[in-house]
N, C-alpha and C. Protein backbone atom coordinates (compact mmCIF):
# COMPACT_ATOMS: atom_id res chain seq x y z
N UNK A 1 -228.30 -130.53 -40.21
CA UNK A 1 -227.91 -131.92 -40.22
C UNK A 1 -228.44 -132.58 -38.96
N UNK A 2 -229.08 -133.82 -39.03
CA UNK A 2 -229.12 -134.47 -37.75
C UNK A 2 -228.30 -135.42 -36.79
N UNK A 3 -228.62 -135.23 -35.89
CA UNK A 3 -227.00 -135.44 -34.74
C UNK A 3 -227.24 -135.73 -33.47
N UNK A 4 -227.25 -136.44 -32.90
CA UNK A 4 -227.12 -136.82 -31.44
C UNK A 4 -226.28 -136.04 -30.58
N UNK A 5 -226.65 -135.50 -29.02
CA UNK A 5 -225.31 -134.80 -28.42
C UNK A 5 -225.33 -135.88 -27.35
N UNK A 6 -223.92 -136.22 -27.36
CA UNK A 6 -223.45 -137.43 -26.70
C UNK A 6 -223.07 -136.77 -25.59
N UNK A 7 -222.34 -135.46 -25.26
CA UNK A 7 -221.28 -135.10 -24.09
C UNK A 7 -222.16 -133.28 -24.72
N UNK A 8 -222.01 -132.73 -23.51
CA UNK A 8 -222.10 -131.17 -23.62
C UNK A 8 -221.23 -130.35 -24.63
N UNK A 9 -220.28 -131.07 -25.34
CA UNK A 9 -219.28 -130.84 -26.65
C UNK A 9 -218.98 -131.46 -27.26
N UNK A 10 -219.90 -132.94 -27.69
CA UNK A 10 -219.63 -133.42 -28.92
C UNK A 10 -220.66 -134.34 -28.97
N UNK A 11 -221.26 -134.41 -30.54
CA UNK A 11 -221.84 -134.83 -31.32
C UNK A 11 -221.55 -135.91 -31.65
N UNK A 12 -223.06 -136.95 -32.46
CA UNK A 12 -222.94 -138.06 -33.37
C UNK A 12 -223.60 -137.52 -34.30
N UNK A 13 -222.92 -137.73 -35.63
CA UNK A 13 -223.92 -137.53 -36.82
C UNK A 13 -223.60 -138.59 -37.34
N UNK A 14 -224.21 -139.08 -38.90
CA UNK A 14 -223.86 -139.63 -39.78
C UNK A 14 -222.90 -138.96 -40.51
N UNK A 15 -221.73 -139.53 -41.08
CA UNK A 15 -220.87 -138.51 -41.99
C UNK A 15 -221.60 -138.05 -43.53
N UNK A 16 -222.39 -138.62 -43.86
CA UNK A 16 -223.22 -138.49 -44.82
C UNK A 16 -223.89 -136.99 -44.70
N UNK A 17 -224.58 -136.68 -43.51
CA UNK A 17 -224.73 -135.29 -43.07
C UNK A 17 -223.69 -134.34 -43.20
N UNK A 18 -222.81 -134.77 -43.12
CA UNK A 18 -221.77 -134.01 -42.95
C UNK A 18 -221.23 -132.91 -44.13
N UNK A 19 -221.28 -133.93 -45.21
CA UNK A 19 -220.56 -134.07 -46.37
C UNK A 19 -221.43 -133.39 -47.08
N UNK A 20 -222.47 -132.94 -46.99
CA UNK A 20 -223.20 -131.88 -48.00
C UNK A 20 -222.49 -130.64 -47.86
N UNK A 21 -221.47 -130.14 -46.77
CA UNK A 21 -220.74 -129.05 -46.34
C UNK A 21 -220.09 -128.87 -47.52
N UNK A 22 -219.68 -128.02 -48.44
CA UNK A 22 -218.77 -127.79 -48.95
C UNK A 22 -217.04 -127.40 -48.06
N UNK A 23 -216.50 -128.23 -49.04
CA UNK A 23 -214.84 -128.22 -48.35
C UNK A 23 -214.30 -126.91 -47.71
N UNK A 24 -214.07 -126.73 -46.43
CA UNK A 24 -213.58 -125.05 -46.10
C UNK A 24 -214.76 -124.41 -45.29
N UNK A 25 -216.28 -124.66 -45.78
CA UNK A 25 -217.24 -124.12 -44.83
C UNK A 25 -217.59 -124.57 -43.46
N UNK A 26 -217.84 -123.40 -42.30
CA UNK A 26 -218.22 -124.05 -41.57
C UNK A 26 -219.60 -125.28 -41.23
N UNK A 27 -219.15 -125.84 -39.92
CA UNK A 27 -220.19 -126.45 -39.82
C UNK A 27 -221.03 -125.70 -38.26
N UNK A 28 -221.97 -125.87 -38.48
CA UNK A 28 -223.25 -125.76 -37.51
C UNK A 28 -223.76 -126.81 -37.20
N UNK A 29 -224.59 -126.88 -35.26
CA UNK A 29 -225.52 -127.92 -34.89
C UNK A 29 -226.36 -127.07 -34.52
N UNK A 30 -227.57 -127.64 -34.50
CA UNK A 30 -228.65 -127.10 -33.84
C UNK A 30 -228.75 -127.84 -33.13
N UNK A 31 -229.05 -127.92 -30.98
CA UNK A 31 -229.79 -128.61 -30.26
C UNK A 31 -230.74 -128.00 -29.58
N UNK A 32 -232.03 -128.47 -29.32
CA UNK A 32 -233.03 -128.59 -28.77
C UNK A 32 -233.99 -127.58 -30.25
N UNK A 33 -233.93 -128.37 -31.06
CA UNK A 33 -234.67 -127.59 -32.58
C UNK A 33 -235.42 -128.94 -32.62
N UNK A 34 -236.96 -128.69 -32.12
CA UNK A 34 -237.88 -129.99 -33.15
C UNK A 34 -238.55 -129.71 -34.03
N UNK A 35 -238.03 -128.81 -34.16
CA UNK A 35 -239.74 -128.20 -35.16
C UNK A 35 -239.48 -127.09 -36.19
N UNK A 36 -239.42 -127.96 -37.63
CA UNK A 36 -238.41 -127.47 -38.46
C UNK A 36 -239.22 -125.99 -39.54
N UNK A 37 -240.16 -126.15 -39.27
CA UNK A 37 -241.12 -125.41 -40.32
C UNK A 37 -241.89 -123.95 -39.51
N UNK A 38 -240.82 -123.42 -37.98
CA UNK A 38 -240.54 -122.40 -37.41
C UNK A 38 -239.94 -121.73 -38.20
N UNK A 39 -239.60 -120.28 -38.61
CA UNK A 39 -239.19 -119.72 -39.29
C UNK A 39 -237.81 -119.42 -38.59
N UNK A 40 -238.05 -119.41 -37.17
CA UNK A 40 -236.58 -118.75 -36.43
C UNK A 40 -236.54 -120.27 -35.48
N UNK A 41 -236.75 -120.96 -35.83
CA UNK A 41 -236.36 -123.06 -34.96
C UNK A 41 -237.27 -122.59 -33.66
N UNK A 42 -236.78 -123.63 -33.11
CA UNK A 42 -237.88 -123.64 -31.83
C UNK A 42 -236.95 -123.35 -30.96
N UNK A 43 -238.22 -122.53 -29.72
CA UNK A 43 -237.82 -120.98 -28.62
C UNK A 43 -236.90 -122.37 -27.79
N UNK A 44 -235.99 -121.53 -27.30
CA UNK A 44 -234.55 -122.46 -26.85
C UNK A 44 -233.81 -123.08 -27.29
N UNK A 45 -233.44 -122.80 -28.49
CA UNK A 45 -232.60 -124.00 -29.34
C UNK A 45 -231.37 -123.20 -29.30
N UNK A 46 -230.22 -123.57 -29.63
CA UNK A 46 -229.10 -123.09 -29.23
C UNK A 46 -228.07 -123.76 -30.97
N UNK A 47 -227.43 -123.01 -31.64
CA UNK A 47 -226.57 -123.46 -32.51
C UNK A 47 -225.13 -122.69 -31.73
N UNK A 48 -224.60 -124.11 -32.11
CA UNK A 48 -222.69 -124.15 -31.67
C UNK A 48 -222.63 -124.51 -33.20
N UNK A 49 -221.26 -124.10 -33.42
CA UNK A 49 -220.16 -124.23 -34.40
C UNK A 49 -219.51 -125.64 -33.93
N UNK A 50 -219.02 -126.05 -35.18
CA UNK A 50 -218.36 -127.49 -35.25
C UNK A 50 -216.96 -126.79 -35.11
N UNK A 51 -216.31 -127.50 -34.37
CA UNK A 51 -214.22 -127.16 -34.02
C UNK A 51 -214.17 -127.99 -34.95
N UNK A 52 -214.55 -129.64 -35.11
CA UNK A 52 -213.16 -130.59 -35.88
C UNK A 52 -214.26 -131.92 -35.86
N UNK A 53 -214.03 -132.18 -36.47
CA UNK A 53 -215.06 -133.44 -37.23
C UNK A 53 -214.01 -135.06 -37.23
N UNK A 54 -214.18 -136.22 -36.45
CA UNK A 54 -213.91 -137.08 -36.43
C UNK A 54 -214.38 -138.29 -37.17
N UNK A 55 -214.09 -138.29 -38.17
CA UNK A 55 -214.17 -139.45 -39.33
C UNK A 55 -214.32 -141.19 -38.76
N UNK A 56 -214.97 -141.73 -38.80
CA UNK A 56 -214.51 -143.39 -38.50
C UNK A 56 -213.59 -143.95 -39.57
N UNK A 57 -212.52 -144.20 -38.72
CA UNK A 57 -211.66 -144.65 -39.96
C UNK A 57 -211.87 -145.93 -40.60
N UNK A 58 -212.99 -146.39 -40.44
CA UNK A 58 -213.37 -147.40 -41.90
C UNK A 58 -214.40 -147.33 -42.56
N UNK A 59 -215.05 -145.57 -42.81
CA UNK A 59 -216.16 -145.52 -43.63
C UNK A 59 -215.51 -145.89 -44.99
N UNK A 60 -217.07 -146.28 -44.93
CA UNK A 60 -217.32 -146.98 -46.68
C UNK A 60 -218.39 -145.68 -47.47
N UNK A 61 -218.09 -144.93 -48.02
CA UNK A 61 -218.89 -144.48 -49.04
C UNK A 61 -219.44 -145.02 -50.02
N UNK A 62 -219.08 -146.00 -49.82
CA UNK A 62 -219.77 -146.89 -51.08
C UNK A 62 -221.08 -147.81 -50.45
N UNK A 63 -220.81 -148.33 -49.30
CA UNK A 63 -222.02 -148.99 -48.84
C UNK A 63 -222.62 -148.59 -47.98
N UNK A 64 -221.78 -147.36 -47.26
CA UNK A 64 -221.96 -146.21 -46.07
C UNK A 64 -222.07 -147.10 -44.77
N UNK A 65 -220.86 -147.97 -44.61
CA UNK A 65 -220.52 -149.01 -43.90
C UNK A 65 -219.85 -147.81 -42.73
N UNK A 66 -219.91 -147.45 -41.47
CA UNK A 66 -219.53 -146.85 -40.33
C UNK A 66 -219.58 -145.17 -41.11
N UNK A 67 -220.76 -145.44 -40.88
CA UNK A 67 -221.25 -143.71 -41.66
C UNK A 67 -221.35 -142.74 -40.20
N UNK A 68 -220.42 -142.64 -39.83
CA UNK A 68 -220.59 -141.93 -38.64
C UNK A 68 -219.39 -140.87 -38.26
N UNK A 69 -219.64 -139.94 -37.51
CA UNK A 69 -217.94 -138.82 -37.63
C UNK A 69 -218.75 -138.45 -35.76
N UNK A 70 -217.44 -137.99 -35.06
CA UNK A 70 -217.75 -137.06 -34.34
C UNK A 70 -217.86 -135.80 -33.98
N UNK A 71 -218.76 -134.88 -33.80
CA UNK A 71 -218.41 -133.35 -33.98
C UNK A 71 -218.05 -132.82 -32.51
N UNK A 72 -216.46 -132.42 -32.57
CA UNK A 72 -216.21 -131.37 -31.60
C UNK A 72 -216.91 -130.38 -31.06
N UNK A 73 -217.69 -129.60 -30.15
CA UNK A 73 -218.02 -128.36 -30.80
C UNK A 73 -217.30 -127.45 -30.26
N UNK A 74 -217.42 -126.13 -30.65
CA UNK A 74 -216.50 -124.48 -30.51
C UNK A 74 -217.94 -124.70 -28.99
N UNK A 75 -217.13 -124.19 -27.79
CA UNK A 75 -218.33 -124.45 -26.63
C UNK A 75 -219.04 -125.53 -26.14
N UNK A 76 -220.05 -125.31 -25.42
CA UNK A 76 -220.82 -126.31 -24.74
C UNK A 76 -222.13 -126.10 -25.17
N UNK A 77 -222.78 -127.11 -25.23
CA UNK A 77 -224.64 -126.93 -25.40
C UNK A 77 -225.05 -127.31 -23.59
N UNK A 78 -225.79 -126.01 -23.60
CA UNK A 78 -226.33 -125.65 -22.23
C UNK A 78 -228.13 -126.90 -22.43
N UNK A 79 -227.59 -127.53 -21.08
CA UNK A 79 -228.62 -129.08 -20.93
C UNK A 79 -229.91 -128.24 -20.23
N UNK A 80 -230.99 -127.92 -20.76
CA UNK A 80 -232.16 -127.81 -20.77
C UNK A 80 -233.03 -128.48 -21.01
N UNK A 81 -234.52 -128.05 -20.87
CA UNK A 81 -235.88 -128.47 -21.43
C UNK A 81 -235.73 -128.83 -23.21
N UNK A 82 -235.49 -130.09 -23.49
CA UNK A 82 -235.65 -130.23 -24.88
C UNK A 82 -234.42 -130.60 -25.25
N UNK A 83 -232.96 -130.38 -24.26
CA UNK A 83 -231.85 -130.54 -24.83
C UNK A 83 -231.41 -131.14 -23.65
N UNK A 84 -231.04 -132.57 -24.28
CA UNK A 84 -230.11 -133.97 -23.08
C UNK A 84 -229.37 -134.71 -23.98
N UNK A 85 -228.95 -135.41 -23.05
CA UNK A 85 -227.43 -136.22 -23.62
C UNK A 85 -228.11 -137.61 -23.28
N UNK A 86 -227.74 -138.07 -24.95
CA UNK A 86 -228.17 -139.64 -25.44
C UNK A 86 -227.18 -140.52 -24.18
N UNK A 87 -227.55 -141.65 -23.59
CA UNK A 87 -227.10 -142.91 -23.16
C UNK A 87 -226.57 -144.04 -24.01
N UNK A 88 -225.69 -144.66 -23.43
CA UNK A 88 -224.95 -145.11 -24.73
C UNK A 88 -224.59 -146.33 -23.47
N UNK A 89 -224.67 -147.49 -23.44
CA UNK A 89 -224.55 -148.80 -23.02
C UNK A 89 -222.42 -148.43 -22.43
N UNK A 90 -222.04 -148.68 -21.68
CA UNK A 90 -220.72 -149.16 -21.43
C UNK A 90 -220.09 -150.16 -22.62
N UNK A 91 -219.00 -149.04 -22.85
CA UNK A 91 -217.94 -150.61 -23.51
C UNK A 91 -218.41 -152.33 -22.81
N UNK A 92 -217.99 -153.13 -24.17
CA UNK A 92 -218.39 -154.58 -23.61
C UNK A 92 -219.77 -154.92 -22.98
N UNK A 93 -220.58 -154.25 -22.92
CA UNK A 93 -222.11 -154.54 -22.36
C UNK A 93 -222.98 -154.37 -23.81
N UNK A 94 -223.61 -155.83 -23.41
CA UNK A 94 -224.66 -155.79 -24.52
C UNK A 94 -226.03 -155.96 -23.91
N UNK A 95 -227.26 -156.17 -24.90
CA UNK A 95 -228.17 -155.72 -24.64
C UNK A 95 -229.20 -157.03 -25.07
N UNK A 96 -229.91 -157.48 -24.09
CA UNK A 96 -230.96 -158.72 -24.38
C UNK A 96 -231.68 -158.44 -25.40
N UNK A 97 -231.87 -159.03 -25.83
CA UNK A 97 -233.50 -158.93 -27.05
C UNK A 97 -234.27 -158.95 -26.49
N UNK A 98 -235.05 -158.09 -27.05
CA UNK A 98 -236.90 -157.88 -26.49
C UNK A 98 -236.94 -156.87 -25.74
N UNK A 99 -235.88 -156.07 -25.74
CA UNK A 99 -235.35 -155.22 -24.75
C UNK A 99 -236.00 -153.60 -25.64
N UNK A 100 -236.95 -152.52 -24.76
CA UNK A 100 -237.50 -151.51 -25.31
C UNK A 100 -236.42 -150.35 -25.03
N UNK A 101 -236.94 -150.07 -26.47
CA UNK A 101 -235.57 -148.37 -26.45
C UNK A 101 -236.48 -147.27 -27.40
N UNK A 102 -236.06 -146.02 -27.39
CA UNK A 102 -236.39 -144.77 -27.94
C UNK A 102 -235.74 -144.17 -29.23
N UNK A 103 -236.56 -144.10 -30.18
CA UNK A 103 -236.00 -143.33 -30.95
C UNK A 103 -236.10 -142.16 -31.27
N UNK A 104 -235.59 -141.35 -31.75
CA UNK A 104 -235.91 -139.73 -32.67
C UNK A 104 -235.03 -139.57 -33.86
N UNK A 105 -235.98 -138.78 -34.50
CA UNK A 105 -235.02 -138.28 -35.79
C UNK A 105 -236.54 -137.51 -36.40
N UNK A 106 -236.00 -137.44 -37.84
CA UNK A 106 -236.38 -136.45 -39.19
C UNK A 106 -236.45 -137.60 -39.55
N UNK A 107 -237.42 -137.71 -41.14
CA UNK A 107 -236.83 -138.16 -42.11
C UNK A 107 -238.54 -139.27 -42.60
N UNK A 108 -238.42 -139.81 -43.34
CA UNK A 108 -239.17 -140.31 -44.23
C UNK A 108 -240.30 -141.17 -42.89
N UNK A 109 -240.92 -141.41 -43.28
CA UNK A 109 -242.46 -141.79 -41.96
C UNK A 109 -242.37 -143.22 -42.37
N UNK A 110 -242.08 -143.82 -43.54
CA UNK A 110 -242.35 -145.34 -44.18
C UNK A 110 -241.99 -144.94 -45.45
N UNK A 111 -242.48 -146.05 -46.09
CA UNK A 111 -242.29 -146.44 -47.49
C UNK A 111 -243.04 -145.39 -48.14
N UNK A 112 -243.19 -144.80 -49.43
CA UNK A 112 -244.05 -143.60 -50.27
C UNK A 112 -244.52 -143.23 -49.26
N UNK A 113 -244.34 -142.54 -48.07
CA UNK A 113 -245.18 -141.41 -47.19
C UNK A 113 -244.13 -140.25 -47.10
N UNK A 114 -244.63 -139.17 -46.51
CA UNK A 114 -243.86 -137.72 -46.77
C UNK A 114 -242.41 -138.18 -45.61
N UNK A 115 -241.90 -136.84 -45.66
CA UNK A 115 -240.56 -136.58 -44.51
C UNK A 115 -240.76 -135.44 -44.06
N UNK A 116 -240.61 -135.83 -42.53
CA UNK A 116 -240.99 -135.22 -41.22
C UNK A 116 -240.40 -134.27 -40.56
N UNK A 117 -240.23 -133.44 -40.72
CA UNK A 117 -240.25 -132.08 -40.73
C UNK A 117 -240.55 -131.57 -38.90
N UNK A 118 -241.19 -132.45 -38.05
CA UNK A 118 -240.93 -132.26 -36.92
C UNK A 118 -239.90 -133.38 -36.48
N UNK A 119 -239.54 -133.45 -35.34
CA UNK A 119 -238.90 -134.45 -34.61
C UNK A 119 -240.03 -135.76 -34.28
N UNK A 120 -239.56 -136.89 -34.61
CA UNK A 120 -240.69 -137.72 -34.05
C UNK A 120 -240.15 -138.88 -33.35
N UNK A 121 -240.63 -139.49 -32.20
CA UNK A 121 -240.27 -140.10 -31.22
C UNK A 121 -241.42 -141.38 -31.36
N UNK A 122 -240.34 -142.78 -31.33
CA UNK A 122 -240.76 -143.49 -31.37
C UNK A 122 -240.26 -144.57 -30.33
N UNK A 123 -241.08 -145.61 -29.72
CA UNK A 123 -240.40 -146.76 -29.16
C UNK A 123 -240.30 -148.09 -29.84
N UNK A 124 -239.36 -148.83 -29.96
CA UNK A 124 -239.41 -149.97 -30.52
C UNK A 124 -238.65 -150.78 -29.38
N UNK A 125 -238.79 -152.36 -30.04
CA UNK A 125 -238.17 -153.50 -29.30
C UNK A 125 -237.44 -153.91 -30.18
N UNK A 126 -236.44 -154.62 -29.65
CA UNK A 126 -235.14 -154.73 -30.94
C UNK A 126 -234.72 -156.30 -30.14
């Protein structure tokens, strides 16, 4: 599943990730994994176990309106080469327009093009 590590023990995912878990199974993170088509993930990656999964209490499954949960984890993810903790603006502080930020993830490249299978890092202006 893909997930942000906010704190050395807890996660952002989408709850949508989440929810492919069947009810009762554990959950797993992988951090510092970019590179998905390794047979054993990439050298330093570290999987923790999920403790307890924090729901936003006004997801919408229907429009996937605050599609987001937090993951506890069982331990700490050890902050290395490849593995850091996302920045996140202070309560009440917002952010100018035109203002450049970073992205990463998996997942579809554009419109009819494949899904990305490495990590890919992008900058945009918002």
């Amino acid at each position: 599943m893909g997930h942000t590590t906010l704190h050395k023990a807890i996660s952002l995912s989408s709850l949508t990730c989440c929810s492919i878990v069947r009810s009762g199974d554990a959950i797993y993170v992988r951090v510092g994994d970019h590179d998905l088509t390794r047979k054993y993930g990439s050298p330093g990656a570290q999987t923790l176990r999920v403790a307890t999964t924090y729901i936003h209490h006004n997801h919408n499954s229907q429009t996937l309106d605050n599609d987001i949960a937090l993951l506890k984890l069982h331990g700490q993810a050890e902050l290395k080469d490849g593995v850091c903790l996302v920045c996140l603006p202070a309560r009440g502080v917002s952010q100018a327009a035109g203002k450049r930020c970073t992205v990463t993830g998996y997942g579809y490249m554009g419109e009819g093009t494949y899904w990305s299978v490495v990590l890919t890092v992008s900058d945009l202006v918002y």
